[in-house]
Protein backbone atom coordinates (compact mmCIF):
# COMPACT_ATOMS: atom_id res chain seq x y z
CA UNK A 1 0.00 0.00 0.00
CA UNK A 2 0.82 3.64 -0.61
CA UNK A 3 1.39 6.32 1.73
CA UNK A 4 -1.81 7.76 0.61
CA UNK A 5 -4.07 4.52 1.66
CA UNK A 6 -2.36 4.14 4.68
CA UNK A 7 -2.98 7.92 5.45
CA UNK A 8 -6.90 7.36 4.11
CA UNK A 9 -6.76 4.49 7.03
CA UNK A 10 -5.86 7.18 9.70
CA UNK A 11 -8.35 9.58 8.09
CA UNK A 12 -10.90 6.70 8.77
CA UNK A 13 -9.90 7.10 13.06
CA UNK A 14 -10.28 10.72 12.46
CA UNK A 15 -13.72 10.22 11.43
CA UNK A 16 -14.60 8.12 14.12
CA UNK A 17 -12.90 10.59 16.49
CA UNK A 18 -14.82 13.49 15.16
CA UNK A 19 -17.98 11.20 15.15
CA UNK A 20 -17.52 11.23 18.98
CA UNK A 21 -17.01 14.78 19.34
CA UNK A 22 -13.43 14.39 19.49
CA UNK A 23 -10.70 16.61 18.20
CA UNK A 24 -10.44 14.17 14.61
CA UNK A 25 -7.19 12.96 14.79
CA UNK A 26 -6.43 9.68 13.51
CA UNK A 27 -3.54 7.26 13.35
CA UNK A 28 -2.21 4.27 12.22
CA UNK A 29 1.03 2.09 12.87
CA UNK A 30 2.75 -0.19 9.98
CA UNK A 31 4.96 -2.54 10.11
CA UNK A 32 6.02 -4.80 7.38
CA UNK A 33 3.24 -3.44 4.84
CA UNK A 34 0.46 -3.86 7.92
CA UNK A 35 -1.60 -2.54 9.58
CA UNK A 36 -0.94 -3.34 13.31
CA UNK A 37 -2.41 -0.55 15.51
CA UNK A 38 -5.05 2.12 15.25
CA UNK A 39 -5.96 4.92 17.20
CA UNK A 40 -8.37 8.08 17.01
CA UNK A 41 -7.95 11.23 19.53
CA UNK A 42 -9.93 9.89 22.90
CA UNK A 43 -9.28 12.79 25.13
CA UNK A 44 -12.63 13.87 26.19
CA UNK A 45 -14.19 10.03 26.66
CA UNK A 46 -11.08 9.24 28.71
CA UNK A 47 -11.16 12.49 30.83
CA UNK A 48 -7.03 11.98 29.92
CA UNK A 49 -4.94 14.69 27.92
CA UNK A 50 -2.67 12.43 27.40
CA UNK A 51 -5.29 10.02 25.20
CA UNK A 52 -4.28 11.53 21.70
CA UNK A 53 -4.34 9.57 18.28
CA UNK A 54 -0.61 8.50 18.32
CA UNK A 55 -0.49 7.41 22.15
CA UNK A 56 -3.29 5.04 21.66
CA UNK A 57 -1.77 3.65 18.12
CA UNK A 58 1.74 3.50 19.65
CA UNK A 59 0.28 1.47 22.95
CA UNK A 60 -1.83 -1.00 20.71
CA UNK A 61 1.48 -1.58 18.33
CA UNK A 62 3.64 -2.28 21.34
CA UNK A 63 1.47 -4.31 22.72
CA UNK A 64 0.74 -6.10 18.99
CA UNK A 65 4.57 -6.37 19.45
CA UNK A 66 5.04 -7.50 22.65
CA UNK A 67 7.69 -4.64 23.07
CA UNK A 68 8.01 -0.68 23.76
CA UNK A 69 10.25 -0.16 20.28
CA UNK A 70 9.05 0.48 17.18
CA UNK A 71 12.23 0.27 15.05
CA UNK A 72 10.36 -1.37 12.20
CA UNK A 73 7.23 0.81 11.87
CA UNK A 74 5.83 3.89 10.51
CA UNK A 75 3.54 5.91 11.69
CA UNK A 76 0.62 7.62 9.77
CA UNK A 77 -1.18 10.22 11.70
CA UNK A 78 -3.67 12.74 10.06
CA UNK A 79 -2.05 16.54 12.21
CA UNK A 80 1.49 16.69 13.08
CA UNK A 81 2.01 14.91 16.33
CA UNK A 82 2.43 17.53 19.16
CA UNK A 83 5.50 17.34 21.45
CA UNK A 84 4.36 14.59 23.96
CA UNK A 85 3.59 12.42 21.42
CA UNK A 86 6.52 13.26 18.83
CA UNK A 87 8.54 12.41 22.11
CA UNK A 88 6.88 9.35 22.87
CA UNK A 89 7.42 8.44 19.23
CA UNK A 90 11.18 9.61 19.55
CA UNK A 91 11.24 6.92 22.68
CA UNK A 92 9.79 4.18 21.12
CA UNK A 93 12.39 4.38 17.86
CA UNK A 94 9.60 4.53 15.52
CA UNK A 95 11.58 4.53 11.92
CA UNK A 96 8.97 6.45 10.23
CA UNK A 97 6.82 9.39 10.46
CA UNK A 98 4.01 10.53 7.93
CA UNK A 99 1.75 12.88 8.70
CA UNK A 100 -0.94 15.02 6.81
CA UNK A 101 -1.62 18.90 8.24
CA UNK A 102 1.03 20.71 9.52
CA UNK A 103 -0.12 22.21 13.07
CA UNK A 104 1.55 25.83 13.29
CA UNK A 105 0.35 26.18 16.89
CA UNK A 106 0.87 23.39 18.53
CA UNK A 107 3.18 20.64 16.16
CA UNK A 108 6.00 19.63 17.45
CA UNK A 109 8.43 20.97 14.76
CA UNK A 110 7.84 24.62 16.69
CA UNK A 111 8.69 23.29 20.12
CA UNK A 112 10.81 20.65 19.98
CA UNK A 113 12.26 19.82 16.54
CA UNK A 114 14.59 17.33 17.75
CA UNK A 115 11.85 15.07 19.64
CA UNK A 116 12.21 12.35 17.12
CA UNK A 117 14.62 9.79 17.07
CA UNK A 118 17.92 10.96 15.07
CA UNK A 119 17.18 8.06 12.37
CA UNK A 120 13.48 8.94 11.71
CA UNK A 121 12.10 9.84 8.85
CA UNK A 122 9.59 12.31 8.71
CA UNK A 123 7.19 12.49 5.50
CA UNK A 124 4.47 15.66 5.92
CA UNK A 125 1.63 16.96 3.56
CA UNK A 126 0.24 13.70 3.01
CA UNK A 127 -3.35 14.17 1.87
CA UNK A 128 -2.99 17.50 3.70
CA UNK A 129 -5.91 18.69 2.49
CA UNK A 130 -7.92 15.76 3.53
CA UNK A 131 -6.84 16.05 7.03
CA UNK A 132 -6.74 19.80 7.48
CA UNK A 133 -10.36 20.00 6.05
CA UNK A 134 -11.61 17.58 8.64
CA UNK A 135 -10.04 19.75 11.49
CA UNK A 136 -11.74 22.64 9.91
CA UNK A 137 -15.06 21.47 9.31
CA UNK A 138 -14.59 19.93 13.63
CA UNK A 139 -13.58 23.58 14.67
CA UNK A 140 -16.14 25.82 12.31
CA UNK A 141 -18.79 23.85 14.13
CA UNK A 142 -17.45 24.20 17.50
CA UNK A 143 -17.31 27.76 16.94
């Protein structure tokens, strides 16, 4: 699969998250051309800040796993991960980072652009539209 399905997978979380009433933010974890975690922003059901998109998809894929590193997997999540979880991500040696909508407020490339691991690779504006427009459409109607 492309890095455009995969992304259309997290997109899918999103949905679900903004379906809830969540901030719709969406992830997904690959590893060898799979599938092996999923996660959508669960913040407000959990009463937990710390329940966003890539937290859940990084604790299902370690525990997929059965380990805390990710050296083999990518990451597709629909906003640029903020600093917690681009520093959870940096912990768990995740290989690979795509992500869709840049978030100039809160992304973690403002804060903390060395959060990742030294060897990731970091692949943005995938389907950016996609996921921006779903953040949008979430906020205009929270407004």
């Amino acid at each position: 699969m492309s890095d455009e399905q995969f992304m259309n997978q997290a997109l899918v979380e999103a949905e679900k998250a903004f379906a809830e009433g969540e901030v719709p933010i969406g992830a997904v974890v690959v590893c060898n051309g799979r599938i092996i975690a999923r996660g959508h922003n669960l913040t407000e059901r959990l009463h937990d800040v710390t329940a966003h998109a890539e937290m859940q998809a990084i604790t299902a894929a370690t525990e997929c796993l059965g380990g805390k590193y990710l050296t083999d997997c990518c990451i597709y999540v629909t906003v640029e991960p903020c600093i917690m979880c681009a520093g959870a991500l940096g912990w768990s040696q995740i290989s690979r980072v795509v992500y869709g909508a840049s978030d100039e407020k809160r992304g973690y490339r403002r804060f903390a652009p060395q959060a990742l691991h030294p060897r990731c690779e970091v692949v943005a504006g995938v389907l950016e539209e996609e996921c921006a427009g779903l953040m949008k459409v979430f906020f205009k109607n929270k407004r």
